[in-house]
PDB file of N, CA and C in Angstrom:
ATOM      1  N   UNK A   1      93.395 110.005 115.062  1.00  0.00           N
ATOM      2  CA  UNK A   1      92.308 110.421 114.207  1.00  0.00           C
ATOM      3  C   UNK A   1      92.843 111.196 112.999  1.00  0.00           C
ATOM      4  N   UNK A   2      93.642 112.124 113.061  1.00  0.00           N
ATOM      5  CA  UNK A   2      94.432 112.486 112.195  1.00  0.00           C
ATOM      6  C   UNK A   2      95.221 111.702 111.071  1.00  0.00           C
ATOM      7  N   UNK A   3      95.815 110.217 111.457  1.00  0.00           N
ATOM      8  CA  UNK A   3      96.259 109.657 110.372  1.00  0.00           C
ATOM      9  C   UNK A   3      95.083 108.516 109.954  1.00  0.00           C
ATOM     10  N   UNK A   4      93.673 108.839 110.129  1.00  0.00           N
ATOM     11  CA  UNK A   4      92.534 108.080 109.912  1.00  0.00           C
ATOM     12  C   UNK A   4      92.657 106.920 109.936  1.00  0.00           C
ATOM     13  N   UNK A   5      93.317 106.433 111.302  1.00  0.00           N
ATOM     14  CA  UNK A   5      93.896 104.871 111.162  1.00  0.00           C
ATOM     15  C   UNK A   5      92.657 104.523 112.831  1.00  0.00           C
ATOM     16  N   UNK A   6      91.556 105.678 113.218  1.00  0.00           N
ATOM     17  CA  UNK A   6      90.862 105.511 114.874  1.00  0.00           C
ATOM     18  C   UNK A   6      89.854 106.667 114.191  1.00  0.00           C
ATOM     19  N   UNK A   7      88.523 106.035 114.837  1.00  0.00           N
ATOM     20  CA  UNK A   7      87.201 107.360 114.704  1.00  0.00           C
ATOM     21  C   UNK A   7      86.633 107.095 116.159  1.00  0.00           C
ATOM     22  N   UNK A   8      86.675 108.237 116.424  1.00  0.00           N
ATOM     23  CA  UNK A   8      86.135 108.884 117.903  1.00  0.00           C
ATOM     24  C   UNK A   8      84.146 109.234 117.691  1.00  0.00           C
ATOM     25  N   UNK A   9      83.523 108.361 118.648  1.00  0.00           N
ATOM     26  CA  UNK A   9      82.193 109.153 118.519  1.00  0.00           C
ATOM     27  C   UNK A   9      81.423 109.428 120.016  1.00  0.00           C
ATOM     28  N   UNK A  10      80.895 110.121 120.233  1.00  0.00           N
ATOM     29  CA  UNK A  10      80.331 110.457 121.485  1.00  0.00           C
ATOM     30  C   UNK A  10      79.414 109.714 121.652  1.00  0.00           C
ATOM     31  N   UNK A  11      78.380 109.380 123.170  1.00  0.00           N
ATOM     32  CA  UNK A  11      78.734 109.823 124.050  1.00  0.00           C
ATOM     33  C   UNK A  11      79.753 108.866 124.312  1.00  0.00           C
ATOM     34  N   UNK A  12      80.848 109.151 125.585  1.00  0.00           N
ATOM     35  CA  UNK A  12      81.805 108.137 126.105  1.00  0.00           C
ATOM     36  C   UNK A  12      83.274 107.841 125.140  1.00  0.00           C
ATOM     37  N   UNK A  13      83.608 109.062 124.224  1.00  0.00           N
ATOM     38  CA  UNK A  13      84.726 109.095 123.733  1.00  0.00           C
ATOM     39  C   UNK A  13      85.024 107.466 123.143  1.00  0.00           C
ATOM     40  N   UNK A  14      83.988 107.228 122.180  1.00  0.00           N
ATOM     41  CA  UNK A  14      84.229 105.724 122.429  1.00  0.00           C
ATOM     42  C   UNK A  14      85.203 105.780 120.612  1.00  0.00           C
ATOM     43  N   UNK A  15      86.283 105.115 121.053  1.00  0.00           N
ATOM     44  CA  UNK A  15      87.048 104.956 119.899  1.00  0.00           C
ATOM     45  C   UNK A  15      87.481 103.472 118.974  1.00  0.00           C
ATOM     46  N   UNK A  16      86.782 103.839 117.737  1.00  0.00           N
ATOM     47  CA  UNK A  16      87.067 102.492 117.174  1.00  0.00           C
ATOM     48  C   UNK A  16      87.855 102.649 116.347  1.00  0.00           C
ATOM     49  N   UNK A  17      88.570 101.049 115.692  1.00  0.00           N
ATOM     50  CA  UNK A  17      89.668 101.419 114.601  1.00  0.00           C
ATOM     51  C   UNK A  17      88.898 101.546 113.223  1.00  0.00           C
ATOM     52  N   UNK A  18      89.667 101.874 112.353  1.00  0.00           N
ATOM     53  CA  UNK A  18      89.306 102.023 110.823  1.00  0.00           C
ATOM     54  C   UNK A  18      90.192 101.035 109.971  1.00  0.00           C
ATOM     55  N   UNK A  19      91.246 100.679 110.508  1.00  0.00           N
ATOM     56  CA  UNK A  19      91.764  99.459 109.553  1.00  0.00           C
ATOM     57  C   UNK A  19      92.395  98.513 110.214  1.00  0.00           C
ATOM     58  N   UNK A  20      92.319  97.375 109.336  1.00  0.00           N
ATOM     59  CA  UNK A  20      92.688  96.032 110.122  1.00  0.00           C
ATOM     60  C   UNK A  20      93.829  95.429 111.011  1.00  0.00           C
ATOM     61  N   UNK A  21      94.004  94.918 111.587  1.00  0.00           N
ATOM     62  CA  UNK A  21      95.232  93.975 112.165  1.00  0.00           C
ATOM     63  C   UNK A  21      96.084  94.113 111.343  1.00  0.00           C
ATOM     64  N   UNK A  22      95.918  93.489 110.566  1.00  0.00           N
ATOM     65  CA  UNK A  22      96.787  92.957 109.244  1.00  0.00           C
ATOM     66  C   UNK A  22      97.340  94.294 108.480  1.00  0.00           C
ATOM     67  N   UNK A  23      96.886  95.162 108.523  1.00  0.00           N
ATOM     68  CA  UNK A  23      97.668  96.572 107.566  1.00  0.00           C
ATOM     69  C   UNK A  23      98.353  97.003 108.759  1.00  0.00           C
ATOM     70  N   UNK A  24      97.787  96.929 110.077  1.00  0.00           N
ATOM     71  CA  UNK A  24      98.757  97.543 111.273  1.00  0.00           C
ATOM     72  C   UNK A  24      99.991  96.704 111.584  1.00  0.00           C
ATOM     73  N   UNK A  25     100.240  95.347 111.308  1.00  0.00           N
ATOM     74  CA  UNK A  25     101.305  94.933 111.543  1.00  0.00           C
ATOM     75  C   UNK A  25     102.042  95.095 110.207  1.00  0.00           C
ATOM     76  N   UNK A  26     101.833  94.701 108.951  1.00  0.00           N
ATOM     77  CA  UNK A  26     102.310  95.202 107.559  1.00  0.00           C
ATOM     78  C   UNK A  26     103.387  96.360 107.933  1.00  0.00           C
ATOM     79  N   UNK A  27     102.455  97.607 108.168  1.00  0.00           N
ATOM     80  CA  UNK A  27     102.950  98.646 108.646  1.00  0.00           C
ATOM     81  C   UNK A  27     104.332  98.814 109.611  1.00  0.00           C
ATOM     82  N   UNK A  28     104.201  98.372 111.062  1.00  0.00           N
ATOM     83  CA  UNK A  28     104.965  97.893 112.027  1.00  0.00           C
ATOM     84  C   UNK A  28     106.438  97.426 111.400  1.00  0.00           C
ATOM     85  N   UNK A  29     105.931  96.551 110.382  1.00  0.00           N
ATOM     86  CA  UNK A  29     106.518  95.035 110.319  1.00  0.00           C
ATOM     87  C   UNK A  29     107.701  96.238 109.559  1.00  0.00           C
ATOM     88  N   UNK A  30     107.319  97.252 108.082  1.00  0.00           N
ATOM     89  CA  UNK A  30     108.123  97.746 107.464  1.00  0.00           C
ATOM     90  C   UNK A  30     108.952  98.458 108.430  1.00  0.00           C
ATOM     91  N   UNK A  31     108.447  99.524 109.234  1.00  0.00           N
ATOM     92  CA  UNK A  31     108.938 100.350 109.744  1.00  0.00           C
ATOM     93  C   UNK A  31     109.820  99.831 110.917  1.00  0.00           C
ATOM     94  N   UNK A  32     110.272  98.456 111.275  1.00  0.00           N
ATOM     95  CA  UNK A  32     111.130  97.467 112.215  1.00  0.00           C
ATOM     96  C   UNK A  32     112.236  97.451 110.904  1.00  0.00           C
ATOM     97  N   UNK A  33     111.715  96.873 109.776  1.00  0.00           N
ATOM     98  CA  UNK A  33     112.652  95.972 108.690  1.00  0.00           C
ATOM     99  C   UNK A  33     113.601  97.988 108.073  1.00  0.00           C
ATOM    100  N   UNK A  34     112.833  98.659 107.899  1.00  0.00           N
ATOM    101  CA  UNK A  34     113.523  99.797 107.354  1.00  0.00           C
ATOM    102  C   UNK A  34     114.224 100.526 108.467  1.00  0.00           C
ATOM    103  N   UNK A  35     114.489 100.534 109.649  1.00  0.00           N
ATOM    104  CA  UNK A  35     114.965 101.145 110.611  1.00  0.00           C
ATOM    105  C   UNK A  35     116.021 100.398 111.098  1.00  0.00           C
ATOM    106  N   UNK A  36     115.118  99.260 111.478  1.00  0.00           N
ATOM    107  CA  UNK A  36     116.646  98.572 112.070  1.00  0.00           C
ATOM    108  C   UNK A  36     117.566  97.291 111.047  1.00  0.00           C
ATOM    109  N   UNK A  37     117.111  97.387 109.770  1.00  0.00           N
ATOM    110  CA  UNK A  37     117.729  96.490 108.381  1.00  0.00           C
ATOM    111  C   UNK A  37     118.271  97.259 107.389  1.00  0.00           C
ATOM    112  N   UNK A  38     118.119  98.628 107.530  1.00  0.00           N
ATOM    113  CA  UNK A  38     118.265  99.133 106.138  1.00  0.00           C
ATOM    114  C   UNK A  38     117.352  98.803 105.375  1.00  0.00           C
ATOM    115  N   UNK A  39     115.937  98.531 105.028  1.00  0.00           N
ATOM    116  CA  UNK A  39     115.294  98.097 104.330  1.00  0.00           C
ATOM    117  C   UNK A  39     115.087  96.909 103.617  1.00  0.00           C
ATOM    118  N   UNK A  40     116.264  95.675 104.222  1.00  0.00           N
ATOM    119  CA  UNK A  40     116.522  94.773 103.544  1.00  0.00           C
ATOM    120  C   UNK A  40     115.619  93.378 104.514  1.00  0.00           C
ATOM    121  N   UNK A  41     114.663  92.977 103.800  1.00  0.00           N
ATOM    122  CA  UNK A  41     113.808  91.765 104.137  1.00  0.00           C
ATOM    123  C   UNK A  41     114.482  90.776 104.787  1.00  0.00           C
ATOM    124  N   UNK A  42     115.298  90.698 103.933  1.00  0.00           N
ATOM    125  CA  UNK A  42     116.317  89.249 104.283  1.00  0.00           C
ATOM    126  C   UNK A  42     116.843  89.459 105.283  1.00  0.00           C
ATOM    127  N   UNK A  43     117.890  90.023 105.318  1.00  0.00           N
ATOM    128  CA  UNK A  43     118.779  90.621 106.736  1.00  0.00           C
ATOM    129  C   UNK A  43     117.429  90.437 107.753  1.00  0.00           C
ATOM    130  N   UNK A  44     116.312  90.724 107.760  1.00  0.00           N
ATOM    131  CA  UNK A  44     115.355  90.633 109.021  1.00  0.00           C
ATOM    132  C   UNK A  44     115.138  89.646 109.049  1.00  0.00           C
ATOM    133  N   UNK A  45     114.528  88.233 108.322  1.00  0.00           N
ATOM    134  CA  UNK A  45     114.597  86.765 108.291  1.00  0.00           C
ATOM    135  C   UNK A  45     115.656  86.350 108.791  1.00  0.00           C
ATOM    136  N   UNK A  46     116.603  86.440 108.165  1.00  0.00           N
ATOM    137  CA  UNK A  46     117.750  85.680 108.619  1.00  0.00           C
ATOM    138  C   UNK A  46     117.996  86.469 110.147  1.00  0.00           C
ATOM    139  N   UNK A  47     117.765  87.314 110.951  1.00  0.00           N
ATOM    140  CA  UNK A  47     117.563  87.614 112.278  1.00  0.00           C
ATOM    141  C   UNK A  47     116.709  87.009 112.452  1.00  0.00           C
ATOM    142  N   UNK A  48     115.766  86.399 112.355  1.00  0.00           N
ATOM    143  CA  UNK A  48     114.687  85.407 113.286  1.00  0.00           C
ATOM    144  C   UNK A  48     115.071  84.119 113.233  1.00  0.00           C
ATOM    145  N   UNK A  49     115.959  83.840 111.565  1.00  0.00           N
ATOM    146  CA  UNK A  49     115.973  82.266 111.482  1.00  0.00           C
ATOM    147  C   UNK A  49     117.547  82.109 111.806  1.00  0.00           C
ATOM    148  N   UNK A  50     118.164  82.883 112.523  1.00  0.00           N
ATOM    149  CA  UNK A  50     119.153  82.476 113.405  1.00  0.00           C
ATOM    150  C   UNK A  50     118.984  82.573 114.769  1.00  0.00           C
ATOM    151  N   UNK A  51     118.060  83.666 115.483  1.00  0.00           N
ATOM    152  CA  UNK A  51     117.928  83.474 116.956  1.00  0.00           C
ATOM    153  C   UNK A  51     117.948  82.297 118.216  1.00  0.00           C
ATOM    154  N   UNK A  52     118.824  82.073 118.219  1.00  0.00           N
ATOM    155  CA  UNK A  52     118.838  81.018 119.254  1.00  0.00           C
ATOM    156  C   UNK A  52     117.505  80.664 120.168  1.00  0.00           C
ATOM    157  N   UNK A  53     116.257  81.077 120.098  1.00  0.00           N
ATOM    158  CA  UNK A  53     115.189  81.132 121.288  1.00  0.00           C
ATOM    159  C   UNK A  53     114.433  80.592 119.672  1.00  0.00           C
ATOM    160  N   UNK A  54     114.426  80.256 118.623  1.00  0.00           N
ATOM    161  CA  UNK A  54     112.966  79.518 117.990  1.00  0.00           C
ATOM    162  C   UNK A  54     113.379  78.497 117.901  1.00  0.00           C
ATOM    163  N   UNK A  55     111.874  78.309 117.993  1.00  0.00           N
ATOM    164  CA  UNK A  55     111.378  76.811 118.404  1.00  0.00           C
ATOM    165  C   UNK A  55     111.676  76.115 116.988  1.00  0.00           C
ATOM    166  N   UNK A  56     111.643  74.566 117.466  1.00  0.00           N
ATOM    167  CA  UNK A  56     111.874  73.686 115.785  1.00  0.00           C
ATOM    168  C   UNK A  56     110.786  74.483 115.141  1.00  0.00           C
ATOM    169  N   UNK A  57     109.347  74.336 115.826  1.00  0.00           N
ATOM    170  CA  UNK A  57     108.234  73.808 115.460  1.00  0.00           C
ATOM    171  C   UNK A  57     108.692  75.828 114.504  1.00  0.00           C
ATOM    172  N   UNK A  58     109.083  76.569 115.292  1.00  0.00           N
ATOM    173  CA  UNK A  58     109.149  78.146 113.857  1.00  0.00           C
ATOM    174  C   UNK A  58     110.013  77.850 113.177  1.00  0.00           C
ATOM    175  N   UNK A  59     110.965  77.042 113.509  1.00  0.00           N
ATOM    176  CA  UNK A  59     112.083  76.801 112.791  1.00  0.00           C
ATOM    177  C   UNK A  59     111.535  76.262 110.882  1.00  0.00           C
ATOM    178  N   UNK A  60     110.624  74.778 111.416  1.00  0.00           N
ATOM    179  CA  UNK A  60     110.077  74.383 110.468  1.00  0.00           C
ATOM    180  C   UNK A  60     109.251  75.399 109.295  1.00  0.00           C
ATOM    181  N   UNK A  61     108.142  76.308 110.566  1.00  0.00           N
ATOM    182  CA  UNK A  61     107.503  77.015 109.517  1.00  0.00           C
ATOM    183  C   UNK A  61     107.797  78.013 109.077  1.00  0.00           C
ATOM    184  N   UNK A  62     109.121  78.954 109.220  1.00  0.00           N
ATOM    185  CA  UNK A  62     110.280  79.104 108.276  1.00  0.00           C
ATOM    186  C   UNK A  62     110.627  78.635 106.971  1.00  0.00           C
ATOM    187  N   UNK A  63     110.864  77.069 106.972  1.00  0.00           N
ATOM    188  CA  UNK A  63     111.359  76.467 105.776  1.00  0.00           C
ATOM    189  C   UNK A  63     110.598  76.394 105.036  1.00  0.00           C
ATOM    190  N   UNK A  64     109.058  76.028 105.669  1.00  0.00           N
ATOM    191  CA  UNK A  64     108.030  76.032 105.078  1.00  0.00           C
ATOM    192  C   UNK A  64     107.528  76.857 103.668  1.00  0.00           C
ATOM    193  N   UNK A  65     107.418  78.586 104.920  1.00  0.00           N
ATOM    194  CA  UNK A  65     106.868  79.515 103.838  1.00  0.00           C
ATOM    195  C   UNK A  65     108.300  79.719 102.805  1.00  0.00           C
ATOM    196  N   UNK A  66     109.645  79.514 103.644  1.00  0.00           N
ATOM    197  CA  UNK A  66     110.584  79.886 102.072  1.00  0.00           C
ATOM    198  C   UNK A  66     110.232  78.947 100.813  1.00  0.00           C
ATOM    199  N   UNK A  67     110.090  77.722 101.116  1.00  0.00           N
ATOM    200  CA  UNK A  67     109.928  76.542 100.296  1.00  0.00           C
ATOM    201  C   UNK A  67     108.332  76.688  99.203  1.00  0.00           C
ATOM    202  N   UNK A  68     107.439  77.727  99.905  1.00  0.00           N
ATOM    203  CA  UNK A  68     106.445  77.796  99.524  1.00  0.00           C
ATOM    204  C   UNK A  68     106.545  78.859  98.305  1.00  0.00           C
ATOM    205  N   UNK A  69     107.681  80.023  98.981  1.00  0.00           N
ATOM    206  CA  UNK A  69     107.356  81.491  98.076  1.00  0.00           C
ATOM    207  C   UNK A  69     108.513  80.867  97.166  1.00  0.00           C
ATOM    208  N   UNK A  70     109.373  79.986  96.802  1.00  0.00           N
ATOM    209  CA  UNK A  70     110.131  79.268  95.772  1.00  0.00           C
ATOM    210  C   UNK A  70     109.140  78.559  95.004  1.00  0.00           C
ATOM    211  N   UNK A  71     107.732  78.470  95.504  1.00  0.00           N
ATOM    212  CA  UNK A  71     106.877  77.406  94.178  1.00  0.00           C
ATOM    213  C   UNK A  71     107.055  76.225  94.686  1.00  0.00           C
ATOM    214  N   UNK A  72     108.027  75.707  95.489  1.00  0.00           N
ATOM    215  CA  UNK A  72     107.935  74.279  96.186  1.00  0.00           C
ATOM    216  C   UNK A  72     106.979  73.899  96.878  1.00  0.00           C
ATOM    217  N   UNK A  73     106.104  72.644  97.123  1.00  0.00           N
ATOM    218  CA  UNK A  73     105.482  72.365  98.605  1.00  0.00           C
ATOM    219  C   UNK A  73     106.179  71.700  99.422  1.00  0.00           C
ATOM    220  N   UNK A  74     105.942  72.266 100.447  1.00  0.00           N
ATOM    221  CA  UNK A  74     106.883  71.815 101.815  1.00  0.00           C
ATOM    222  C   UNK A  74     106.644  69.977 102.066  1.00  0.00           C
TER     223      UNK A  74
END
């Protein structure tokens, strides 16, 4: 409640969130890439798009979104 990210209302302590999925993993996502990358994006990609355990099918949509954020269509 303090980092206004949960609001608490009575009766039944019932607690809901205040912001989305999507800003909570954003969030997550930096604080993985700046801790354990040095802050560097890439270095964290290239840890997923070398892991021996993905699938073609991530493999593909990998190439995909790079091919996409280059202006290419896949």
């Amino acid at each position: 409640m303090d980092k206004k990210v949960i609001a608490r209302s009575e009766p039944g302590f019932l607690c809901t969130p205040l912001i989305g999925r999507e800003e909570v993993q954003r969030w997550e996502i930096d604080s993985l890439v700046t801790r354990l990358f040095h802050g560097s994006k890439s270095q964290f990609i290239s840890a997923l798009a070398l892991d021996d355990q993905l699938s073609p099918e991530e493999a593909r949509q990998l190439q995909d979104l790079i091919a996409k954020l280059d202006g290419k269509d896949p």
